[in-house]
PDB file of N, CA and C in Angstrom:
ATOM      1  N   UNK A   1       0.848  -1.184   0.000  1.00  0.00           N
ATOM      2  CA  UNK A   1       0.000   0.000   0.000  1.00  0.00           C
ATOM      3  C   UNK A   1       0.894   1.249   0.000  1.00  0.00           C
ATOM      4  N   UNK A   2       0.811   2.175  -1.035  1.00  0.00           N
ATOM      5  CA  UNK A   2       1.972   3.023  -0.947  1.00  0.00           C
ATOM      6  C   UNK A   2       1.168   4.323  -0.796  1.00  0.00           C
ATOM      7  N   UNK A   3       0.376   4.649  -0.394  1.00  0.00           N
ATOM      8  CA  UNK A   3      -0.432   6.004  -0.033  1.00  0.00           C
ATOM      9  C   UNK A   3      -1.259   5.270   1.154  1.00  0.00           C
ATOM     10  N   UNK A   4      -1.447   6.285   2.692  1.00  0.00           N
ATOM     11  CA  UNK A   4      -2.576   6.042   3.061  1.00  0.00           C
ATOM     12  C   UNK A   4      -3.584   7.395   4.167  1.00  0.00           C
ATOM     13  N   UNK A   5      -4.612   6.868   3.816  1.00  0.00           N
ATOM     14  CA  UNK A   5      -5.141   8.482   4.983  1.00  0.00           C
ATOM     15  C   UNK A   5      -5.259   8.039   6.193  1.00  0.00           C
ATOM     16  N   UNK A   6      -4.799   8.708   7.523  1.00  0.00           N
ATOM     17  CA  UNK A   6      -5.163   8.510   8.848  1.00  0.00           C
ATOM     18  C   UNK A   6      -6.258   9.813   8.956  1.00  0.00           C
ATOM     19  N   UNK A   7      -7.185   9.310   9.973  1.00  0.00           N
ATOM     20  CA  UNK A   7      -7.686  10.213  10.746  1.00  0.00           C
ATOM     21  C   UNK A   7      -6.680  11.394  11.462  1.00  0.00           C
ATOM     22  N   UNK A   8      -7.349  12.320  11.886  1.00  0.00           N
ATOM     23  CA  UNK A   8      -6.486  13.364  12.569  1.00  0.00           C
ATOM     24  C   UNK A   8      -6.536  13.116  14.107  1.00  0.00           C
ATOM     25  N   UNK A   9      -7.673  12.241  14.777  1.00  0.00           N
ATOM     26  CA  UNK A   9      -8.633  11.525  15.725  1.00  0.00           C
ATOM     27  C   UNK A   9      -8.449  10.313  15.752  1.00  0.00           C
ATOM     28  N   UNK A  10      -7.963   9.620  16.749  1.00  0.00           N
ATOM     29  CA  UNK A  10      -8.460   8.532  16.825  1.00  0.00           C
ATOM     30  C   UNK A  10      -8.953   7.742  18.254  1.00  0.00           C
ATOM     31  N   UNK A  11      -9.612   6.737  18.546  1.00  0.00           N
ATOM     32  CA  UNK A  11     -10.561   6.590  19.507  1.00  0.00           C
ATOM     33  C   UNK A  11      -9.223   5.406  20.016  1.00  0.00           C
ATOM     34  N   UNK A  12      -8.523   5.147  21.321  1.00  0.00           N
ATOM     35  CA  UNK A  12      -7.748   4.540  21.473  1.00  0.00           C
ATOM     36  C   UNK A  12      -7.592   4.106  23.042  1.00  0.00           C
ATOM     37  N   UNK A  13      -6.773   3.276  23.676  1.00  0.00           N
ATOM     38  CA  UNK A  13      -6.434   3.063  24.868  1.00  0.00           C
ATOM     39  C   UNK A  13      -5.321   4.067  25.665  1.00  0.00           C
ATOM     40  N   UNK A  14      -6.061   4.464  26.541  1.00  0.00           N
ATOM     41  CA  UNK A  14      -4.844   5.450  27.463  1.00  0.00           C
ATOM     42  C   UNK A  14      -4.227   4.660  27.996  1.00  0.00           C
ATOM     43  N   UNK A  15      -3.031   4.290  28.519  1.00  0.00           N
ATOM     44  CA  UNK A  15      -2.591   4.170  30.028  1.00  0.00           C
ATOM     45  C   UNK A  15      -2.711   4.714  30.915  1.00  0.00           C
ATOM     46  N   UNK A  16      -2.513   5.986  30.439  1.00  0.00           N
ATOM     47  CA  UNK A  16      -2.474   6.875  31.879  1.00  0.00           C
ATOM     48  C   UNK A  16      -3.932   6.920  33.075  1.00  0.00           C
ATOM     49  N   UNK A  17      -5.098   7.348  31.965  1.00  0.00           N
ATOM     50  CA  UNK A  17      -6.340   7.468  31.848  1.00  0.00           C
ATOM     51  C   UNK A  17      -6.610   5.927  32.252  1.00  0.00           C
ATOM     52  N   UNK A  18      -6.357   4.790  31.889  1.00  0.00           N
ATOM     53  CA  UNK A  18      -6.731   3.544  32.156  1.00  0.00           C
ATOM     54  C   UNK A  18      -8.261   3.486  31.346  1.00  0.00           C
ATOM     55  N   UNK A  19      -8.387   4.158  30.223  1.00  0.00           N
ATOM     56  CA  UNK A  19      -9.489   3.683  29.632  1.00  0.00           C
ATOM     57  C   UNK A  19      -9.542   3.983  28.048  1.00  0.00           C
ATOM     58  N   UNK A  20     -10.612   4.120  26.674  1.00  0.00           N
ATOM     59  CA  UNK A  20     -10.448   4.426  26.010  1.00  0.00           C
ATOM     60  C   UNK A  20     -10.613   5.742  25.572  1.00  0.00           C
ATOM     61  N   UNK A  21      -9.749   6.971  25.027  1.00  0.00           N
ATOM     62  CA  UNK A  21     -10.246   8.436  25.223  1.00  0.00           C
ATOM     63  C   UNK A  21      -9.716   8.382  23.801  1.00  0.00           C
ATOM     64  N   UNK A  22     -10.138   9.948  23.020  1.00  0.00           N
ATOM     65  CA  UNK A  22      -9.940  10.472  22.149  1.00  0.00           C
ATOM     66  C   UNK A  22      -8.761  11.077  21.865  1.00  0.00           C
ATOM     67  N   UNK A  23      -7.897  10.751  21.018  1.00  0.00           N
ATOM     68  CA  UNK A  23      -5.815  10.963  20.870  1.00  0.00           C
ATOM     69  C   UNK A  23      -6.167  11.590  19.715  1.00  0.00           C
ATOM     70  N   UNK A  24      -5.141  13.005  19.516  1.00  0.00           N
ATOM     71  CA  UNK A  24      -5.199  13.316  18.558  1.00  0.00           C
ATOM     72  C   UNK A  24      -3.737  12.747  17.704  1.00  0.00           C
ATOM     73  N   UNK A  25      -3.392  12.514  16.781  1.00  0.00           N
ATOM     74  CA  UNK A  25      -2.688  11.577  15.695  1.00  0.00           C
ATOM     75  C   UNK A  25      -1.491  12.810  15.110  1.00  0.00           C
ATOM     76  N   UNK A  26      -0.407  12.796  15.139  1.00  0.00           N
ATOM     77  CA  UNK A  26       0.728  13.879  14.530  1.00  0.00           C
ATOM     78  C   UNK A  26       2.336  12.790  14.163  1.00  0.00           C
ATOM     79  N   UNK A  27       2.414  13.001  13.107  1.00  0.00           N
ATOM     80  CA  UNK A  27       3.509  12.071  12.982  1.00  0.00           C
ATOM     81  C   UNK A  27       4.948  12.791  13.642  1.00  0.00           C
ATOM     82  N   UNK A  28       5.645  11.036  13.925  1.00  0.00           N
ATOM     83  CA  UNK A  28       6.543  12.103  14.608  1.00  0.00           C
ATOM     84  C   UNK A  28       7.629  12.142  14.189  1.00  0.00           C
ATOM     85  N   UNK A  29       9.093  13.374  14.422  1.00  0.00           N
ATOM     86  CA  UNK A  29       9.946  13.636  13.782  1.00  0.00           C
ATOM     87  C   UNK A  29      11.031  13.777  14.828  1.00  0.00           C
ATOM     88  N   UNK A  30      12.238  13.063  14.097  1.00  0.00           N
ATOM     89  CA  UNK A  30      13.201  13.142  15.232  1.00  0.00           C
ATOM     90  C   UNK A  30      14.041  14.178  14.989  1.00  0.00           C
ATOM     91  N   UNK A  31      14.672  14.554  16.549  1.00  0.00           N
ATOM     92  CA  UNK A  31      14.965  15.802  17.170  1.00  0.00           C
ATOM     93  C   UNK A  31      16.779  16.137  16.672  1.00  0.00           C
ATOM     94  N   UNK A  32      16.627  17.529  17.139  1.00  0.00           N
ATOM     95  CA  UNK A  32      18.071  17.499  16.596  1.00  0.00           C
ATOM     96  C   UNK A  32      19.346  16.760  17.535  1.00  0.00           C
ATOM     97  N   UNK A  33      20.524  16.534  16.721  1.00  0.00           N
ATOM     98  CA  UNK A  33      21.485  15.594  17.160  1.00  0.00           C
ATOM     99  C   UNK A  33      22.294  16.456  17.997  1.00  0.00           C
ATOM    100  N   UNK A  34      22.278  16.451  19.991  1.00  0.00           N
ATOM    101  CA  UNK A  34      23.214  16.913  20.370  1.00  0.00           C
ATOM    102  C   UNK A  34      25.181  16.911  19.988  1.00  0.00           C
ATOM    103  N   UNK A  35      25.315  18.016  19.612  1.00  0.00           N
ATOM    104  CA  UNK A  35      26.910  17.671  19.257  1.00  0.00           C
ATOM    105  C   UNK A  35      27.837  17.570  20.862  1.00  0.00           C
ATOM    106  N   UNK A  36      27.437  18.162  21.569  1.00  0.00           N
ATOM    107  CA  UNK A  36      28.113  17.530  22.664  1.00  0.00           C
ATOM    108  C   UNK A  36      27.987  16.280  24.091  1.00  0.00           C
ATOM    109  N   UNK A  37      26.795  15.767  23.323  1.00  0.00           N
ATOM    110  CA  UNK A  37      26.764  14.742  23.601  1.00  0.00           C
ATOM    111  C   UNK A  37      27.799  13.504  23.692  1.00  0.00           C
ATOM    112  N   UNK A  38      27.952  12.465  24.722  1.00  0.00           N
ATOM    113  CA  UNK A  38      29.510  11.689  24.823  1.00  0.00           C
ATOM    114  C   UNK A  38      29.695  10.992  23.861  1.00  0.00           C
ATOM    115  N   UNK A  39      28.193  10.258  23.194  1.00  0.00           N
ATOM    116  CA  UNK A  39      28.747   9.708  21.815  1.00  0.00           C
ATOM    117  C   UNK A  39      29.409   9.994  20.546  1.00  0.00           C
ATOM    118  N   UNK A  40      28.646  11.580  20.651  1.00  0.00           N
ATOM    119  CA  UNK A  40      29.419  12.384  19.626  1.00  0.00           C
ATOM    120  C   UNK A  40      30.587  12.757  19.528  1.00  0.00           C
ATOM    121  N   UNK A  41      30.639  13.416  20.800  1.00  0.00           N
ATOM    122  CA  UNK A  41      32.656  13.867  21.123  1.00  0.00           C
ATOM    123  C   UNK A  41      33.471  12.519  20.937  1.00  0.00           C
ATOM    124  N   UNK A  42      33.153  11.311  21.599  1.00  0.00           N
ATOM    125  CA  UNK A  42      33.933   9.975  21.366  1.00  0.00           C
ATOM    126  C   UNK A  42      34.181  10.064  19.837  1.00  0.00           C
ATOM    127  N   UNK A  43      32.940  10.110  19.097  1.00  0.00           N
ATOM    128  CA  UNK A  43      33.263   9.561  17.885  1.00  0.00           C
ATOM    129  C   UNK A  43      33.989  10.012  17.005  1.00  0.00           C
ATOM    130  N   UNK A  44      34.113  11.693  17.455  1.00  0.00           N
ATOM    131  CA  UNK A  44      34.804  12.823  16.634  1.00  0.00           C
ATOM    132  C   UNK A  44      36.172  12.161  17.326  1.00  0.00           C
ATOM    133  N   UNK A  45      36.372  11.718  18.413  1.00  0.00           N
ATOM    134  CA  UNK A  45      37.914  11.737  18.701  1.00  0.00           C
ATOM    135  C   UNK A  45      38.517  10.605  17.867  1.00  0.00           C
ATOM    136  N   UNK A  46      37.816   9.545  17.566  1.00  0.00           N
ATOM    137  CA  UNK A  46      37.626   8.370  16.633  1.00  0.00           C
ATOM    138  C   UNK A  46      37.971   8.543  16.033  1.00  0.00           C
ATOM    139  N   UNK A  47      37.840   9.679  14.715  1.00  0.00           N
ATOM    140  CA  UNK A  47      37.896   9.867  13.587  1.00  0.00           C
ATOM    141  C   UNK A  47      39.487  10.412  12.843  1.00  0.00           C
ATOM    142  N   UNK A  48      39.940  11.183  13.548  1.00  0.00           N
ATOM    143  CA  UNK A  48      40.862  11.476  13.609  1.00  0.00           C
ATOM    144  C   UNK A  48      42.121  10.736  13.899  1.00  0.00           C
ATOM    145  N   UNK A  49      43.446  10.727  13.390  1.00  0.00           N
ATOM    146  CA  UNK A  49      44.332   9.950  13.658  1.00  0.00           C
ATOM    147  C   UNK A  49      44.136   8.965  12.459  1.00  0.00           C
ATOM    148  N   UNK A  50      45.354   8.216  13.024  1.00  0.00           N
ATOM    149  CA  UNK A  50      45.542   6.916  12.365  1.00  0.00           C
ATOM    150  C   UNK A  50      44.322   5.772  12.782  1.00  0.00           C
ATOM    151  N   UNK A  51      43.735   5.157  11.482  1.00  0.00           N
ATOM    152  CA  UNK A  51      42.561   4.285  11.312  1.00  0.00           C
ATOM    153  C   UNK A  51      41.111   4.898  10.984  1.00  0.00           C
ATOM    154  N   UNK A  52      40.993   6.296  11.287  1.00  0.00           N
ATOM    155  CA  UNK A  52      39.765   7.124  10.295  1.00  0.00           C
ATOM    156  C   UNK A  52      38.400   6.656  10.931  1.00  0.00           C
ATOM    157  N   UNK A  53      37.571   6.333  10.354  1.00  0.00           N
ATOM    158  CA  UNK A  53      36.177   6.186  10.237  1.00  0.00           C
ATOM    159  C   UNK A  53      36.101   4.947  11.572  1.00  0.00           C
ATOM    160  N   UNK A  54      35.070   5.682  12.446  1.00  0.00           N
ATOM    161  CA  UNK A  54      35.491   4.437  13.388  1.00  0.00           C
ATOM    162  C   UNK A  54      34.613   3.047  13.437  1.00  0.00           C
ATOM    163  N   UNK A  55      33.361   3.313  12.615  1.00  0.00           N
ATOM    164  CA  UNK A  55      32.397   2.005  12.261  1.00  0.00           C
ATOM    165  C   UNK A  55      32.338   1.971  10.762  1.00  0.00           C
ATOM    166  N   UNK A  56      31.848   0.789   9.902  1.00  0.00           N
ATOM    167  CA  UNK A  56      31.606   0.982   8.799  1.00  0.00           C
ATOM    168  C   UNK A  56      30.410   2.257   8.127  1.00  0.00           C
ATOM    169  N   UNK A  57      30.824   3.033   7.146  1.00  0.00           N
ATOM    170  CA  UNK A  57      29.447   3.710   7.097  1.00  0.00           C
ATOM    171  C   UNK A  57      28.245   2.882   6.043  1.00  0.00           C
ATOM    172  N   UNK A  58      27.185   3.116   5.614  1.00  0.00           N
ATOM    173  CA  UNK A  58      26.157   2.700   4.672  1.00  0.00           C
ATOM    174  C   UNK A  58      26.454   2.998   3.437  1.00  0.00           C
ATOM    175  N   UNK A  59      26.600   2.267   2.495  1.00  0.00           N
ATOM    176  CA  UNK A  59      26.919   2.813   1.062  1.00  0.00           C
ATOM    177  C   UNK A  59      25.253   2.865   0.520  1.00  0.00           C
ATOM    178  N   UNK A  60      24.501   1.471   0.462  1.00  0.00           N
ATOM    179  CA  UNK A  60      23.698   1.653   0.308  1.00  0.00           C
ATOM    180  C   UNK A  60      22.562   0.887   1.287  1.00  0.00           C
ATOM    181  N   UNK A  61      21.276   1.040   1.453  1.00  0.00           N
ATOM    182  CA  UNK A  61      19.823   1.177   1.679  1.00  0.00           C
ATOM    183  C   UNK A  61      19.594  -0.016   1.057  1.00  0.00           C
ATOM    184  N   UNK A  62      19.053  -1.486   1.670  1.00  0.00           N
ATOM    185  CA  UNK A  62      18.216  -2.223   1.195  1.00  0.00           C
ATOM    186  C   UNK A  62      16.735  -2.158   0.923  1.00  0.00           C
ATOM    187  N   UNK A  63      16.239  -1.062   1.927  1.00  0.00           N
ATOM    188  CA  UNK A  63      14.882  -0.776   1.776  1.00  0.00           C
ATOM    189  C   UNK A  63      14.803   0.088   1.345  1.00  0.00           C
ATOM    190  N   UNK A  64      13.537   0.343   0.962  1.00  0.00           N
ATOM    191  CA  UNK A  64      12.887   1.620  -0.395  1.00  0.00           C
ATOM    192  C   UNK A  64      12.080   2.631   1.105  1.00  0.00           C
ATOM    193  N   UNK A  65      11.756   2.227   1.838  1.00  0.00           N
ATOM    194  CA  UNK A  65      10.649   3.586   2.614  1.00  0.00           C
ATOM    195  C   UNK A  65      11.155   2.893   4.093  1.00  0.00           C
ATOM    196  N   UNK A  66      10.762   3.569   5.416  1.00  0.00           N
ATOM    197  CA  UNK A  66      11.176   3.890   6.375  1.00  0.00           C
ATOM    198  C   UNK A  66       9.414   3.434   7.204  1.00  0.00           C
ATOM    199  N   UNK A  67       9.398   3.052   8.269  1.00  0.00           N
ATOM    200  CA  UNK A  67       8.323   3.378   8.728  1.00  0.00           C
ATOM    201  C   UNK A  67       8.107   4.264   9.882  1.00  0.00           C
ATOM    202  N   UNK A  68       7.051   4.633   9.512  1.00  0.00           N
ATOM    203  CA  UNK A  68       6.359   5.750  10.135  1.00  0.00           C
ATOM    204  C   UNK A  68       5.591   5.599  11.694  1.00  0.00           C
ATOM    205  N   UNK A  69       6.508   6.369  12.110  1.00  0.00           N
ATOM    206  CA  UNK A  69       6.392   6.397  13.829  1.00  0.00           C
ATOM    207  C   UNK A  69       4.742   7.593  13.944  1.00  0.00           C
ATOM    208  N   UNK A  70       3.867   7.050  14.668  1.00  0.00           N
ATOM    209  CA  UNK A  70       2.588   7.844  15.110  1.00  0.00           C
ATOM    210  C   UNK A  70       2.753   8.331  16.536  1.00  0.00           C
ATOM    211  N   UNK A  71       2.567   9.671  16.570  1.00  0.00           N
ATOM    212  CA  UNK A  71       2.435  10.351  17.835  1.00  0.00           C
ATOM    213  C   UNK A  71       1.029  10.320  18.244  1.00  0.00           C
ATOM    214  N   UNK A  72       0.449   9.724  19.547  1.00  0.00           N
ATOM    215  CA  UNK A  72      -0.735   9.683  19.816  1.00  0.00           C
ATOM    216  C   UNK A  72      -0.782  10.141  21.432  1.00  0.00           C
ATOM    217  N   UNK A  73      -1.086  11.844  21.323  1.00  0.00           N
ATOM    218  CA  UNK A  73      -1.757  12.494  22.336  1.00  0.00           C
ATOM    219  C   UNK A  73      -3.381  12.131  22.838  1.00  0.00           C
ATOM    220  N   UNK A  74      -3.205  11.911  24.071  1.00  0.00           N
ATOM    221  CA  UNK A  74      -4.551  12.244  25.125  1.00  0.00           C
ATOM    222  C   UNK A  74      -5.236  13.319  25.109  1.00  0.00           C
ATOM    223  N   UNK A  75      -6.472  13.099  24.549  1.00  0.00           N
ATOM    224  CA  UNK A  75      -6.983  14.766  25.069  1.00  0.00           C
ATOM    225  C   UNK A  75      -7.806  15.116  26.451  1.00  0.00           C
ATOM    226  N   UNK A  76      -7.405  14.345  26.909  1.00  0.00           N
ATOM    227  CA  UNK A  76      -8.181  14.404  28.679  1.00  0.00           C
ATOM    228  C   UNK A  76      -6.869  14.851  29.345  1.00  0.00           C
ATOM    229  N   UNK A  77      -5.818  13.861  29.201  1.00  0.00           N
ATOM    230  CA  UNK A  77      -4.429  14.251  30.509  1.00  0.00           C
ATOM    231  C   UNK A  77      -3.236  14.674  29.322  1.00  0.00           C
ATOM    232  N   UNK A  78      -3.300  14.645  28.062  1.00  0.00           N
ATOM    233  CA  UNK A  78      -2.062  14.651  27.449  1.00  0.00           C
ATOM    234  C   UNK A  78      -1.045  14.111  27.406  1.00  0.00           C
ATOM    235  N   UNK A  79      -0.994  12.739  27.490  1.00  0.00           N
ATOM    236  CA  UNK A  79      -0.092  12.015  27.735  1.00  0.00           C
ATOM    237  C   UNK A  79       0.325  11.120  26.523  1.00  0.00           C
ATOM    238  N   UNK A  80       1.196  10.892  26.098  1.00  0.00           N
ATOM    239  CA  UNK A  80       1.835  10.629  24.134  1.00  0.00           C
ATOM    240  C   UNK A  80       2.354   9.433  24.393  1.00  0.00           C
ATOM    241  N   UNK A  81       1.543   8.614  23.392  1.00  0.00           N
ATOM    242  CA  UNK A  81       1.962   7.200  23.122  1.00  0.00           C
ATOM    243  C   UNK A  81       2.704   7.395  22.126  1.00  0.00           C
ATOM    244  N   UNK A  82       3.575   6.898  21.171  1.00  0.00           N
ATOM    245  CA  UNK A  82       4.061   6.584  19.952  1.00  0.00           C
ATOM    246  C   UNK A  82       4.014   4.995  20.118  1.00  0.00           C
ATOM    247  N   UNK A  83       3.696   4.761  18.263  1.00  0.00           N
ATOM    248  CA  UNK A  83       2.830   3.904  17.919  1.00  0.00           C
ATOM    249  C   UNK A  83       4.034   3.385  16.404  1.00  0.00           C
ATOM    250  N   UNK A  84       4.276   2.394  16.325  1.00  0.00           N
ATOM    251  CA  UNK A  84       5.280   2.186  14.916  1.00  0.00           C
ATOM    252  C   UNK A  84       4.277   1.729  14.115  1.00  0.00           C
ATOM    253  N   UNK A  85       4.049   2.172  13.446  1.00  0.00           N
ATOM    254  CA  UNK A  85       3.328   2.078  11.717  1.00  0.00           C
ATOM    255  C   UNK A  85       3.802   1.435  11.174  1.00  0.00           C
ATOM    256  N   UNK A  86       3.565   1.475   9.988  1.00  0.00           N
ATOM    257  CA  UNK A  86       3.493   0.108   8.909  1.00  0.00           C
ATOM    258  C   UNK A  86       4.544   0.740   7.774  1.00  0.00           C
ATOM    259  N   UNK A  87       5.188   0.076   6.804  1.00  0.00           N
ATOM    260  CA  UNK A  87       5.903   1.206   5.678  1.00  0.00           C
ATOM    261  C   UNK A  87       4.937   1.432   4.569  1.00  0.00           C
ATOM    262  N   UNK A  88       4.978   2.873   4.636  1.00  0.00           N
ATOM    263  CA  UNK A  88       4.524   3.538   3.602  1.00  0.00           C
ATOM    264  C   UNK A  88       5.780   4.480   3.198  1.00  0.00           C
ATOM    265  N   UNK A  89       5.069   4.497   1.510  1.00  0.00           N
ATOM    266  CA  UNK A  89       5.812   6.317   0.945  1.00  0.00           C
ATOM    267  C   UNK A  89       5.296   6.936   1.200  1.00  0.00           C
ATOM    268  N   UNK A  90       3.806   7.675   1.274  1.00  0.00           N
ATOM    269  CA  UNK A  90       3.401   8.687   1.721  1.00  0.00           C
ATOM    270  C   UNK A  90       1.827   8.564   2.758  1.00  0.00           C
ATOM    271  N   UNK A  91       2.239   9.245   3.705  1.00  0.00           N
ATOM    272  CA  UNK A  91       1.201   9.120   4.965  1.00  0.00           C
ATOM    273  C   UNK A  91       0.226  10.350   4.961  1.00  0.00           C
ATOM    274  N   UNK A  92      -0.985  10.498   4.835  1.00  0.00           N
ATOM    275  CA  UNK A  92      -1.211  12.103   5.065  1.00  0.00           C
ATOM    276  C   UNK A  92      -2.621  11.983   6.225  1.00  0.00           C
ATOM    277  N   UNK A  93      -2.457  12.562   6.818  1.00  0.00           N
ATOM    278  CA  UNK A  93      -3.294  12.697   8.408  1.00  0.00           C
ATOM    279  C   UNK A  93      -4.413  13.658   7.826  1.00  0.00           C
ATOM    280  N   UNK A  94      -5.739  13.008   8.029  1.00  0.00           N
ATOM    281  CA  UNK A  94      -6.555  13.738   7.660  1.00  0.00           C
ATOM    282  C   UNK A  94      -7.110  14.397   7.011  1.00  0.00           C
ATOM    283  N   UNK A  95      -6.799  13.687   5.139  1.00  0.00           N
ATOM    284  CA  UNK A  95      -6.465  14.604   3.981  1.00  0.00           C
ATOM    285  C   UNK A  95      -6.916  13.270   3.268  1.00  0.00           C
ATOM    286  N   UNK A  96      -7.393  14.099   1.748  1.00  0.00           N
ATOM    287  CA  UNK A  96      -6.645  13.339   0.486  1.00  0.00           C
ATOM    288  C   UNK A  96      -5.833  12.627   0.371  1.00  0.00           C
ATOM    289  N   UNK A  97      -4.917  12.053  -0.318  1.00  0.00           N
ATOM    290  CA  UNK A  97      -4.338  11.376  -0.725  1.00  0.00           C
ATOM    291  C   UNK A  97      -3.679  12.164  -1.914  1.00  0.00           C
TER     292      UNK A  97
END
């Protein structure tokens, strides 16, 4: 299935709430990469010197699409599930296609 529509709504299980409430649906996007973070500084120290690159990098991608992580807010307490989706190329929340 390479297109699909989500609701913007969906009717779901809280935890928090301990029952079923109304989540609103936002896909989610990951955050920016601390540079001074310890993995980062390690890896920069890695790099440098004799032996270079300190893991192999990716030349290429066996897969064609990525799947799509769902952000699912509470609208009673606000409390955010994320939800792993299925692979699609294009997702659109509450829309056309």
């Amino acid at each position: 299935m390479p297109t699909m529509n989500i609701p913007k709504k969906i009717n779901t299980y809280c935890p928090k709430c301990k029952a079923h409430t109304e989540h609103s649906v936002s896909l989610y996007k990951a955050g920016k990469r601390r540079a001074l973070a310890l993995g980062a500084r390690r890896h920069e120290r890695e790099k440098h010197g004799y032996g270079g690159q300190g893991w192999p990098l990716q030349k290429k991608f066996s897969k064609t699409t990525k799947k799509q992580t769902l952000k699912l807010k509470c609208i009673q307490c606000a409390f955010t599930i994320q939800k792993k989706g299925m692979r699609l190329r294009k997702l659109t929340l509450g829309g056309q296609a």
